[in-house]
C-alpha atoms as a PDB file:
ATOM      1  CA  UNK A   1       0.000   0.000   0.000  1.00  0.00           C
ATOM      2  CA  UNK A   2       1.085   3.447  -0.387  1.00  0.00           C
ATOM      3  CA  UNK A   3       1.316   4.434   2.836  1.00  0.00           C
ATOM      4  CA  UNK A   4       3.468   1.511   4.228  1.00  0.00           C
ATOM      5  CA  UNK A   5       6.594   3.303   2.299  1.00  0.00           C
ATOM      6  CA  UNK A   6       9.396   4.185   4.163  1.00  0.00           C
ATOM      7  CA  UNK A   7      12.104   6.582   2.967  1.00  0.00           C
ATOM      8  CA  UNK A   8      15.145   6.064   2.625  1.00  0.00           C
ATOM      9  CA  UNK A   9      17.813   6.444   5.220  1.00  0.00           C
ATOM     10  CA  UNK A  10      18.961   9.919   4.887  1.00  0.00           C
ATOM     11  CA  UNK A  11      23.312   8.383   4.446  1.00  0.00           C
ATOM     12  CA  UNK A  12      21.464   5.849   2.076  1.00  0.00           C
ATOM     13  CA  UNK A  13      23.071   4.985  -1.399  1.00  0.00           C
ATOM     14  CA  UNK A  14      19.908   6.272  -3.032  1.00  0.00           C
ATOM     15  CA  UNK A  15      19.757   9.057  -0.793  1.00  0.00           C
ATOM     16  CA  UNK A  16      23.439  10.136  -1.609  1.00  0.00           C
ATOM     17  CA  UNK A  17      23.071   9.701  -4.994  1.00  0.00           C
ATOM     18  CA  UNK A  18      19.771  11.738  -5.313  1.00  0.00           C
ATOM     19  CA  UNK A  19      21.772  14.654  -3.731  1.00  0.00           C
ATOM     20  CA  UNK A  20      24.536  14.026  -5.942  1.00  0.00           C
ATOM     21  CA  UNK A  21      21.885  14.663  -9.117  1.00  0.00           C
ATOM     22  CA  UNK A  22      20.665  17.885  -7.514  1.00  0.00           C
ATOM     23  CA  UNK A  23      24.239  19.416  -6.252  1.00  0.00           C
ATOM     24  CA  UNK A  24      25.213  18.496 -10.037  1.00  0.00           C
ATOM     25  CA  UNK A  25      22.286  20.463 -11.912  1.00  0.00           C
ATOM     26  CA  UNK A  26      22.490  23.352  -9.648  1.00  0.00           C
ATOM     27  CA  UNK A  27      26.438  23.423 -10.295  1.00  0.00           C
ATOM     28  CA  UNK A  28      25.858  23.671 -13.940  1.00  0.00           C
ATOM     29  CA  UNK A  29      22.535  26.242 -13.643  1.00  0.00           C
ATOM     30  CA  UNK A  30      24.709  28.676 -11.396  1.00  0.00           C
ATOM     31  CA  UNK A  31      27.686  28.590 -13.552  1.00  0.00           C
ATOM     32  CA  UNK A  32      26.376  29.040 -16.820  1.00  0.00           C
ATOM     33  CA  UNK A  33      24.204  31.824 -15.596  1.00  0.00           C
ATOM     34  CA  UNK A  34      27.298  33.591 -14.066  1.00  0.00           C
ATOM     35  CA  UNK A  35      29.381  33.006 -17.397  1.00  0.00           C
ATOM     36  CA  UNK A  36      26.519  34.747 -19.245  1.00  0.00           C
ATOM     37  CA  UNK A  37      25.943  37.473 -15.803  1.00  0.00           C
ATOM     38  CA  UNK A  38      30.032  38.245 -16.574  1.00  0.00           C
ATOM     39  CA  UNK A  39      30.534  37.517 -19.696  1.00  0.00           C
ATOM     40  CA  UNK A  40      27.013  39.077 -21.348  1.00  0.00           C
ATOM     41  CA  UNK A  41      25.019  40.845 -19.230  1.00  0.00           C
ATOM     42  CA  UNK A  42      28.351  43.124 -17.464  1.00  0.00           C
ATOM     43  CA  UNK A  43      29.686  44.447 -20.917  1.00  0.00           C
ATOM     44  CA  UNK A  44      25.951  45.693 -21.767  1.00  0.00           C
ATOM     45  CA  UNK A  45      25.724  47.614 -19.052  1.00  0.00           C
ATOM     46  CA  UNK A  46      29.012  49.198 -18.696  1.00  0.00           C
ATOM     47  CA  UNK A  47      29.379  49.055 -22.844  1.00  0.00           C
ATOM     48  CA  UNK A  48      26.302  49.599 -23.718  1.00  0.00           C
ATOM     49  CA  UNK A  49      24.717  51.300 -21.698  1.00  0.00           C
ATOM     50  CA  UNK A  50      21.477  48.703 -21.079  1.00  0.00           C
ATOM     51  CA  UNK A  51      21.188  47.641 -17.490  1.00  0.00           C
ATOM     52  CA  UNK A  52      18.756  45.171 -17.540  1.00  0.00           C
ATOM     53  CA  UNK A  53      20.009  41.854 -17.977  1.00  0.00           C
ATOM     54  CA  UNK A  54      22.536  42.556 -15.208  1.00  0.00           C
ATOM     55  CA  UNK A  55      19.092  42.552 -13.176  1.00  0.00           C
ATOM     56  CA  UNK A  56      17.787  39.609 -14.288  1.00  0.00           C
ATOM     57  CA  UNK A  57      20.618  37.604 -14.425  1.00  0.00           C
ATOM     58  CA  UNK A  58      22.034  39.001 -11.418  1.00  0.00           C
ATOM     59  CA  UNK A  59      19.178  38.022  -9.325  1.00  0.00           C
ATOM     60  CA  UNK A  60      18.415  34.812 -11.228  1.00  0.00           C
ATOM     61  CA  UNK A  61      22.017  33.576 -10.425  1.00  0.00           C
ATOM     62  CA  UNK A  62      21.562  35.526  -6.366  1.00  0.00           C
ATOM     63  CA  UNK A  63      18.846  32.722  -5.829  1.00  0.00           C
ATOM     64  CA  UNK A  64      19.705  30.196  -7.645  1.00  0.00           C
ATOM     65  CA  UNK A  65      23.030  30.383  -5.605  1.00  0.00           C
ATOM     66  CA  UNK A  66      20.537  30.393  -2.973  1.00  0.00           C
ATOM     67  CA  UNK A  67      19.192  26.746  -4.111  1.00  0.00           C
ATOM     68  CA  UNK A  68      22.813  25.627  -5.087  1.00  0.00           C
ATOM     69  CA  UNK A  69      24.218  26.336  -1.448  1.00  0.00           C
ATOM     70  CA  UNK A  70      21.519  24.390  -0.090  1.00  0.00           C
ATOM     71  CA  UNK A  71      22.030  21.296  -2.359  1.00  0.00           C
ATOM     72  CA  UNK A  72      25.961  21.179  -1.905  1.00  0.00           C
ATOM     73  CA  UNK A  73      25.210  21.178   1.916  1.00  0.00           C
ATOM     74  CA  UNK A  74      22.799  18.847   1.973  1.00  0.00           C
ATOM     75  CA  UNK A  75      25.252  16.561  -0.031  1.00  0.00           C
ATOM     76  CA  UNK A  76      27.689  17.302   2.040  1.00  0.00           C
ATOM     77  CA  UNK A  77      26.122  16.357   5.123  1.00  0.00           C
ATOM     78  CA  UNK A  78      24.521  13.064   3.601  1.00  0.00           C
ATOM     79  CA  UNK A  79      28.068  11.798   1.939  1.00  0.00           C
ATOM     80  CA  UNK A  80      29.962  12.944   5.236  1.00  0.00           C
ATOM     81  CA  UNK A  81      32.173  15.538   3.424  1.00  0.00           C
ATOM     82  CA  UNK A  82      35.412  17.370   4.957  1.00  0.00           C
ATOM     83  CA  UNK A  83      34.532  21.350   5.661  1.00  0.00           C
ATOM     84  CA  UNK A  84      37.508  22.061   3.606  1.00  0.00           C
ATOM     85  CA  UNK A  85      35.544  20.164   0.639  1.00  0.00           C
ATOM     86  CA  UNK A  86      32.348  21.533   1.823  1.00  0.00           C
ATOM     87  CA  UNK A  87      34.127  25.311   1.615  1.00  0.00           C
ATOM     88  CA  UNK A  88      36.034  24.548  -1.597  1.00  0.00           C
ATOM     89  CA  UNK A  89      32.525  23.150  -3.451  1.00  0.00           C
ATOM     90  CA  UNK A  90      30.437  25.935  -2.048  1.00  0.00           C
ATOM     91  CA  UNK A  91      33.290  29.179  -3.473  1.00  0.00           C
ATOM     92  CA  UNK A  92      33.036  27.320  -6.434  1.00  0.00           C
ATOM     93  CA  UNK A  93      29.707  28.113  -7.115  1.00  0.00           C
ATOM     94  CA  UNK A  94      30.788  31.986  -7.322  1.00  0.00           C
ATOM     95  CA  UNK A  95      33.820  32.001  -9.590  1.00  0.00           C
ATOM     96  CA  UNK A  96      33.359  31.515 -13.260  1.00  0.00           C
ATOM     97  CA  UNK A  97      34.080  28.284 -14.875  1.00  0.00           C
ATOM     98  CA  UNK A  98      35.248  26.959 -11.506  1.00  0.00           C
ATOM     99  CA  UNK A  99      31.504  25.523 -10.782  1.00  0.00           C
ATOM    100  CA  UNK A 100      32.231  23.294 -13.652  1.00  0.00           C
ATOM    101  CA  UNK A 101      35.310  21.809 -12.574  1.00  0.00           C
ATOM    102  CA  UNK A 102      34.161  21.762  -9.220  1.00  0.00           C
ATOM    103  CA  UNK A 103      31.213  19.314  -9.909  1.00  0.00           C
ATOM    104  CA  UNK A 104      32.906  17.323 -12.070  1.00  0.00           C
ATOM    105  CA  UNK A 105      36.109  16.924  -9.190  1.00  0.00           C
ATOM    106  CA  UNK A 106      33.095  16.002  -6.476  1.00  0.00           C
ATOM    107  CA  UNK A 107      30.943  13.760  -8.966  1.00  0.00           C
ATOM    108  CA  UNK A 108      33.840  11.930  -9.629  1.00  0.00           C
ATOM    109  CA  UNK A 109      34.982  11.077  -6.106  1.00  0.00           C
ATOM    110  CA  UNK A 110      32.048  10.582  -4.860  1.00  0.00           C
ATOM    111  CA  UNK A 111      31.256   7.955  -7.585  1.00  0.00           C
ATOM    112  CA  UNK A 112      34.600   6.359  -6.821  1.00  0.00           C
ATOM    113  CA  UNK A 113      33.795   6.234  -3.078  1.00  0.00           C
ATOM    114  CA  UNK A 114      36.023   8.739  -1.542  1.00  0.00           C
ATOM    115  CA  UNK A 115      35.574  11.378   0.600  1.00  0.00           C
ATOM    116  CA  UNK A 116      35.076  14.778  -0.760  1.00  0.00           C
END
């Protein structure tokens, strides 16, 4: 029946692994949208003069860091991470390109059973 099931332990394989898939689309949805904050949005308003996509983006990639910070600790706390990987993987999230590396560093230790 539906109500007899039970979820899973929170330090569960599934559990970790469900985190994993989160921490890993947030990583990629914060740093492409701070590539295109820097790399777009920045040079239109100083350049050209046209604010607005600093605004959206801006505060797009604000709470979607928001969402991001929240997945990486949850992960973090599920897989049993170091703080100095917990630190490292969150200050990723805020320095172009680095979010990308970042992820895939922590996806691949984490698949290979180590510690991050």
């Amino acid at each position: 029946m539906a109500g007899d099931r039970v979820a899973p332990a929170r330090d569960s394989e599934q559990a970790i692994a469900a985190a994993l898939q989160r921490y890993r689309v947030m990583a990629n949805v914060v740093g492409v949208l701070l590539i295109l904050l820097i790399v777009v949005a920045v040079p239109l308003k100083h350049w050209g003069g046209i604010p607005t996509p600093v605004t959206i983006l801006g505060t797009a990639h604000g709470w979607l860091y928001a969402l991001f910070f929240l997945s990486a600790v949850d992960l973090a706390l599920r897989a049993k991470w170091t703080l100095k990987g917990t630190v490292v993987a969150l200050v990723a999230g805020t320095i172009p390109f680095l979010s990308f590396a970042a992820e895939h560093s922590v996806t691949r230790r984490m698949r290979a059973g180590e510690r991050v």
